[in-house]
PDB file of N, CA and C in Angstrom:
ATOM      1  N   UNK A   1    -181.603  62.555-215.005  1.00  0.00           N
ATOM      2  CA  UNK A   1    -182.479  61.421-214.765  1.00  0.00           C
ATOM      3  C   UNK A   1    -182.857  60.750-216.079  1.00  0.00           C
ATOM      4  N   UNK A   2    -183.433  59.323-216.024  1.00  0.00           N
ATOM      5  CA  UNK A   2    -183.710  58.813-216.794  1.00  0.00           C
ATOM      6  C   UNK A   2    -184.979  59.713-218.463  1.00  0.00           C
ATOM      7  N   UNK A   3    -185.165  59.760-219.242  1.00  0.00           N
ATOM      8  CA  UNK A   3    -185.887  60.570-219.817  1.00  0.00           C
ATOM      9  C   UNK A   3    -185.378  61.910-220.213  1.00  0.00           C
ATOM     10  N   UNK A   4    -184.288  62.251-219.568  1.00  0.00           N
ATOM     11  CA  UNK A   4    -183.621  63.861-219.771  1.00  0.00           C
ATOM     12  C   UNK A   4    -182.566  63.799-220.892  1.00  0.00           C
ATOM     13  N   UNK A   5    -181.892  64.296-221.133  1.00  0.00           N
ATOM     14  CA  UNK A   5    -181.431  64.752-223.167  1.00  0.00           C
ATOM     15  C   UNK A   5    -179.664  64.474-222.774  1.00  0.00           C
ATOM     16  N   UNK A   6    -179.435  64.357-220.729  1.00  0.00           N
ATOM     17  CA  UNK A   6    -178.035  64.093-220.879  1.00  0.00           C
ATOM     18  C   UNK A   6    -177.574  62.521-220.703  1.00  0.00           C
ATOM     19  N   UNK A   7    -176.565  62.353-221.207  1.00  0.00           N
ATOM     20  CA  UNK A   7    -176.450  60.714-221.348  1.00  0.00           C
ATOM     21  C   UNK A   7    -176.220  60.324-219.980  1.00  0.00           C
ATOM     22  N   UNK A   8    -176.109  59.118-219.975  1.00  0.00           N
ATOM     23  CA  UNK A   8    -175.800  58.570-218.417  1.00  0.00           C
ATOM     24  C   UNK A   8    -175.048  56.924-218.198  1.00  0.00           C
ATOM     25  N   UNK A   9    -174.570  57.242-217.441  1.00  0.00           N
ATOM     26  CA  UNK A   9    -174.439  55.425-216.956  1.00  0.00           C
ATOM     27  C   UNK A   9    -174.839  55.011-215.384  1.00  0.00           C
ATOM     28  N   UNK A  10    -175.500  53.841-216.058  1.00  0.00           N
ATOM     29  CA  UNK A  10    -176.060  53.402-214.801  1.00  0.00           C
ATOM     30  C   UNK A  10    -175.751  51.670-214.388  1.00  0.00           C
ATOM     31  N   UNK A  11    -175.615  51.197-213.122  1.00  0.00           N
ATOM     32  CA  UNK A  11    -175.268  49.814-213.072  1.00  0.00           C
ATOM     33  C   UNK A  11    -176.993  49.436-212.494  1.00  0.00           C
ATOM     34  N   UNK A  12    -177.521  48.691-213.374  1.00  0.00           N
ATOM     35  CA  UNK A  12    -179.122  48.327-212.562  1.00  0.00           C
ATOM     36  C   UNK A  12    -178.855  47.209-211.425  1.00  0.00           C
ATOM     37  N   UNK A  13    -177.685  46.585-211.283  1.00  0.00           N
ATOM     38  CA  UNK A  13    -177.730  45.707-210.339  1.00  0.00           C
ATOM     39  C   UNK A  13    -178.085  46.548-208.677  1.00  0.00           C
ATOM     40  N   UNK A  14    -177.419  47.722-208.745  1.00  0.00           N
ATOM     41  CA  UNK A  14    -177.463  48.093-207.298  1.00  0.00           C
ATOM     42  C   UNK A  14    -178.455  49.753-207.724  1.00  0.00           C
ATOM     43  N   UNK A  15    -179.479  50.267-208.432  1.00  0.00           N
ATOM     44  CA  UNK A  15    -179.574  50.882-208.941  1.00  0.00           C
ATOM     45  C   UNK A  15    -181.118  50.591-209.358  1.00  0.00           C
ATOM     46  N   UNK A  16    -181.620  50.565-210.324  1.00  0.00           N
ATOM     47  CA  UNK A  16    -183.277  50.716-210.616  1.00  0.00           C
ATOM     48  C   UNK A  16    -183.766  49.109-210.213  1.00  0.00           C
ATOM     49  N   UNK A  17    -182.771  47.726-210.380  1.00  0.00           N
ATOM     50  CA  UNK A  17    -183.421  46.916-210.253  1.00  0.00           C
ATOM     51  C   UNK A  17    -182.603  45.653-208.685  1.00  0.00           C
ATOM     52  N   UNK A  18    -182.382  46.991-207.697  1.00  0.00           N
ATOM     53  CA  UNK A  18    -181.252  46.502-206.579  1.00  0.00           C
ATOM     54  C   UNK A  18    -182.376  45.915-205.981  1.00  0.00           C
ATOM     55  N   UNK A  19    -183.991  46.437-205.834  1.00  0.00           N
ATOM     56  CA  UNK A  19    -184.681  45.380-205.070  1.00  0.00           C
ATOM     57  C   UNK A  19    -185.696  43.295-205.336  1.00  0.00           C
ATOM     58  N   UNK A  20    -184.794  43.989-206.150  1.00  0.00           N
ATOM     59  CA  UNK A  20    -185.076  42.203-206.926  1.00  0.00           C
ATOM     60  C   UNK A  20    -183.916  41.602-206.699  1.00  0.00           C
ATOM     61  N   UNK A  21    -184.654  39.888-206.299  1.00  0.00           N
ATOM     62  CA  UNK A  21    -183.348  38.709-205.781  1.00  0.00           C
ATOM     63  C   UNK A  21    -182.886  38.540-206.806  1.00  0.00           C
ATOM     64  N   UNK A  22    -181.570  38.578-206.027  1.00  0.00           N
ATOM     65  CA  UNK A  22    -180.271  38.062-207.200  1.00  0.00           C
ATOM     66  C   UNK A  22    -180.745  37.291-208.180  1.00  0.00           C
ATOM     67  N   UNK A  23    -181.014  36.217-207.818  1.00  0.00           N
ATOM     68  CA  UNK A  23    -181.261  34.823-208.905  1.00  0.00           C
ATOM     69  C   UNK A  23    -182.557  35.826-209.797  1.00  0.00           C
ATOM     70  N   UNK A  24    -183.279  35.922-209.571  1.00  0.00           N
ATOM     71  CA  UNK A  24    -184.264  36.358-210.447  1.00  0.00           C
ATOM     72  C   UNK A  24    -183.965  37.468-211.536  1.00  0.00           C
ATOM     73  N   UNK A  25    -182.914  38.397-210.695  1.00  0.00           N
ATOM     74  CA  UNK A  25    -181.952  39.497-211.713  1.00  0.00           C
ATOM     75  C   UNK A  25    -181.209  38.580-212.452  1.00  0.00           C
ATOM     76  N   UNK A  26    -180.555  37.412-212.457  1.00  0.00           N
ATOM     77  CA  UNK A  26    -179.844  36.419-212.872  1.00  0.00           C
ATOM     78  C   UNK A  26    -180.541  36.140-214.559  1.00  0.00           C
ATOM     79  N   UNK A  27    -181.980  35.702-214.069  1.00  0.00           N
ATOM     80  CA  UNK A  27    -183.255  35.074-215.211  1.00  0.00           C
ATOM     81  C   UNK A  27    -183.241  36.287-215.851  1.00  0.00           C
ATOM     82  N   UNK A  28    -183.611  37.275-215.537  1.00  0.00           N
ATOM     83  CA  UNK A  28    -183.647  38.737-216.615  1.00  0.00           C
ATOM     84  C   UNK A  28    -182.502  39.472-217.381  1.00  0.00           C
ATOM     85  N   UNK A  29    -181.271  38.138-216.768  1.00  0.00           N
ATOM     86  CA  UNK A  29    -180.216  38.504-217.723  1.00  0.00           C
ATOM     87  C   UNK A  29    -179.310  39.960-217.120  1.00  0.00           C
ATOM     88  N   UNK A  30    -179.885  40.582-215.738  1.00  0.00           N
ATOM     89  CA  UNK A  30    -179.587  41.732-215.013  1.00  0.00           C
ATOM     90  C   UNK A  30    -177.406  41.145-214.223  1.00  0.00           C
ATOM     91  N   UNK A  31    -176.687  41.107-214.894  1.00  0.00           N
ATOM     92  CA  UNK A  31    -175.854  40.863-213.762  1.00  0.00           C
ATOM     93  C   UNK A  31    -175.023  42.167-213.158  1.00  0.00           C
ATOM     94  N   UNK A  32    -174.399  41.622-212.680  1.00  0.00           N
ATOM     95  CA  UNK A  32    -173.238  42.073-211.638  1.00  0.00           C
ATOM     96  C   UNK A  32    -172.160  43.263-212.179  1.00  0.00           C
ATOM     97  N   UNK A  33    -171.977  42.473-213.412  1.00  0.00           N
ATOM     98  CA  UNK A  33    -171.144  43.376-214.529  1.00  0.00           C
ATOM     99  C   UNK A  33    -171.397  43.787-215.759  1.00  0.00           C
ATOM    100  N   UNK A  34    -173.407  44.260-215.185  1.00  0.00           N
ATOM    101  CA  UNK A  34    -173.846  45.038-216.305  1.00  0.00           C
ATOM    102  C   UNK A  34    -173.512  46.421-216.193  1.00  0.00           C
ATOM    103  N   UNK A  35    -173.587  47.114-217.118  1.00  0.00           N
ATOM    104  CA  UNK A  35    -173.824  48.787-216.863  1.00  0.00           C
ATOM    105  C   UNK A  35    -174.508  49.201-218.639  1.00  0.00           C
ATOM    106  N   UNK A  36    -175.458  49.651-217.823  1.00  0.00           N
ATOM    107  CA  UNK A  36    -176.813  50.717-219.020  1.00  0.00           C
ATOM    108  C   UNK A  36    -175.935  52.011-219.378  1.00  0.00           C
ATOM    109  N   UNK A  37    -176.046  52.029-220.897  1.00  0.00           N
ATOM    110  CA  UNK A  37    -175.482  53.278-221.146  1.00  0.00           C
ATOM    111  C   UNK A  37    -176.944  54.092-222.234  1.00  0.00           C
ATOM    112  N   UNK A  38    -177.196  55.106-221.251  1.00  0.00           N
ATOM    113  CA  UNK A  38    -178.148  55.675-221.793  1.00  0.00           C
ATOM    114  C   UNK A  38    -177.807  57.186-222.711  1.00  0.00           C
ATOM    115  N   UNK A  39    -177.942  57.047-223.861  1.00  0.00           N
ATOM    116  CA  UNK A  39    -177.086  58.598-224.796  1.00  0.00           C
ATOM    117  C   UNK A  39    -177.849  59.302-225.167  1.00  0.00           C
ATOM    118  N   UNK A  40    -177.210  60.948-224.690  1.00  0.00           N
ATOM    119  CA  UNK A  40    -177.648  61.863-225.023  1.00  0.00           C
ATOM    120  C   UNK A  40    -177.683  62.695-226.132  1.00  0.00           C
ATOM    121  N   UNK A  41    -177.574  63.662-225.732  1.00  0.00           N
ATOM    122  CA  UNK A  41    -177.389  64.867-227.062  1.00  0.00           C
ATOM    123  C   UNK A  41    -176.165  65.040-227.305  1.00  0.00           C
ATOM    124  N   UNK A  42    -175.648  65.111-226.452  1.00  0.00           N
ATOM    125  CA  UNK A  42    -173.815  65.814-226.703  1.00  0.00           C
ATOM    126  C   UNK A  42    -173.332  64.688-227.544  1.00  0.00           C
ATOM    127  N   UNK A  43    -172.046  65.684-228.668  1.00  0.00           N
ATOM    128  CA  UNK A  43    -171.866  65.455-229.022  1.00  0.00           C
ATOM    129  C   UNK A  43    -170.548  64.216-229.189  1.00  0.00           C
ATOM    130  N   UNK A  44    -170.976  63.740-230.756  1.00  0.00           N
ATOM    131  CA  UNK A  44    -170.435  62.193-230.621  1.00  0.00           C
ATOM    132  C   UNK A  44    -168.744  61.737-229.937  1.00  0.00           C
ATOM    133  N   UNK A  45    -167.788  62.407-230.525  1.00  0.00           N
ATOM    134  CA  UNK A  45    -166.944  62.552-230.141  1.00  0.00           C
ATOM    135  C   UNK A  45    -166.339  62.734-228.691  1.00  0.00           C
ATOM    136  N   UNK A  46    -167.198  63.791-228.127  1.00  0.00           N
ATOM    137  CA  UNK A  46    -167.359  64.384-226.780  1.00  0.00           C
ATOM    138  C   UNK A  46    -167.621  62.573-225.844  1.00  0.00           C
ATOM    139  N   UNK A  47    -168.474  62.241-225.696  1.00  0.00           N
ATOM    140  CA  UNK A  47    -169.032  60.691-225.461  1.00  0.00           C
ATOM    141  C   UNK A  47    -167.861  59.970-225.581  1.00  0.00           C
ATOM    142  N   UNK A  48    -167.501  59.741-226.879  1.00  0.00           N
ATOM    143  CA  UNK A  48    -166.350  58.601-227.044  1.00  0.00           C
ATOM    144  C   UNK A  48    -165.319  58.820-226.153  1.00  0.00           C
ATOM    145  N   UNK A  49    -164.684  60.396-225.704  1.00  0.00           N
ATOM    146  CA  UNK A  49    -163.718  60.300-225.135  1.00  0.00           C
ATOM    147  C   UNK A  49    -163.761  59.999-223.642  1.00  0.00           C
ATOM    148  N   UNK A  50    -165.425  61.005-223.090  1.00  0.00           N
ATOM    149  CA  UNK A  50    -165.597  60.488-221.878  1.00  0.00           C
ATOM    150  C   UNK A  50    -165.527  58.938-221.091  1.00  0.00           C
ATOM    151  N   UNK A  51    -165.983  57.978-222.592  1.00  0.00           N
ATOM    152  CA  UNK A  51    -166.005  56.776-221.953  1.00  0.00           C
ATOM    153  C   UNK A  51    -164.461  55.840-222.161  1.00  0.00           C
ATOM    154  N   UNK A  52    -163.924  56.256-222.841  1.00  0.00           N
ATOM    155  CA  UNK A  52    -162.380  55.904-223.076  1.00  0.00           C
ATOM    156  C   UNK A  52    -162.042  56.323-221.528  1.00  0.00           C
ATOM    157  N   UNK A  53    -161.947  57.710-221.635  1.00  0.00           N
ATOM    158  CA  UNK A  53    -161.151  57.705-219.986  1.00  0.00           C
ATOM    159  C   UNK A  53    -161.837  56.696-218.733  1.00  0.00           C
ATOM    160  N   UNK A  54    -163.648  56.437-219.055  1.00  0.00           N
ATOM    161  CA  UNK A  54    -164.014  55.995-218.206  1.00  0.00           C
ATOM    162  C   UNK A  54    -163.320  54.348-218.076  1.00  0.00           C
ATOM    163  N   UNK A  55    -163.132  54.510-219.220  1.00  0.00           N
ATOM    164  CA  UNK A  55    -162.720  52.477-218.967  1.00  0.00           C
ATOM    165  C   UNK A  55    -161.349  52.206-218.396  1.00  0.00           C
ATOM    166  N   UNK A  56    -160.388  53.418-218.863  1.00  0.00           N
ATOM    167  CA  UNK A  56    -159.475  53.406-218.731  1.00  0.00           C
ATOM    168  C   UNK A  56    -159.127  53.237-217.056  1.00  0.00           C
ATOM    169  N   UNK A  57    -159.543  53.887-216.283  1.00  0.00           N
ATOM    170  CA  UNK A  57    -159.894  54.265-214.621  1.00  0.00           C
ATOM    171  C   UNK A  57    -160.149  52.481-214.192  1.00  0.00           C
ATOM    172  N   UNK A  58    -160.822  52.034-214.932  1.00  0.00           N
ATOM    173  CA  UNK A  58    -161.354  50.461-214.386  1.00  0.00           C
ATOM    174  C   UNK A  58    -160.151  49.213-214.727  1.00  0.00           C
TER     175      UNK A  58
END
């Protein structure tokens, strides 16, 4: 969870800020093809590769 020491990814569109109207997520700059990357402890390397494969998948 948010606050805890492991990293995370999160998309706020459908996610912490899914109950706010579009347009207004729009004004806060919130879109569609955001994603929050929140980092943890683990180490640096470890991270880089997880998100390489992750992009790679998309």
């Amino acid at each position: 969870s948010l606050g805890g020491t492991e990293s995370l990814v999160e998309h706020p569109a459908s996610m912490t800020h899914s109950d706010v109207d579009p347009e207004e997520r729009i004004e806060m700059g919130i879109t569609e093809n955001m994603v929050r990357l929140s980092i943890g402890v683990e180490h640096p390397e470890d991270l880089i590769a997880d998100l390489k494969q992750g992009l790679e998948a998309v």
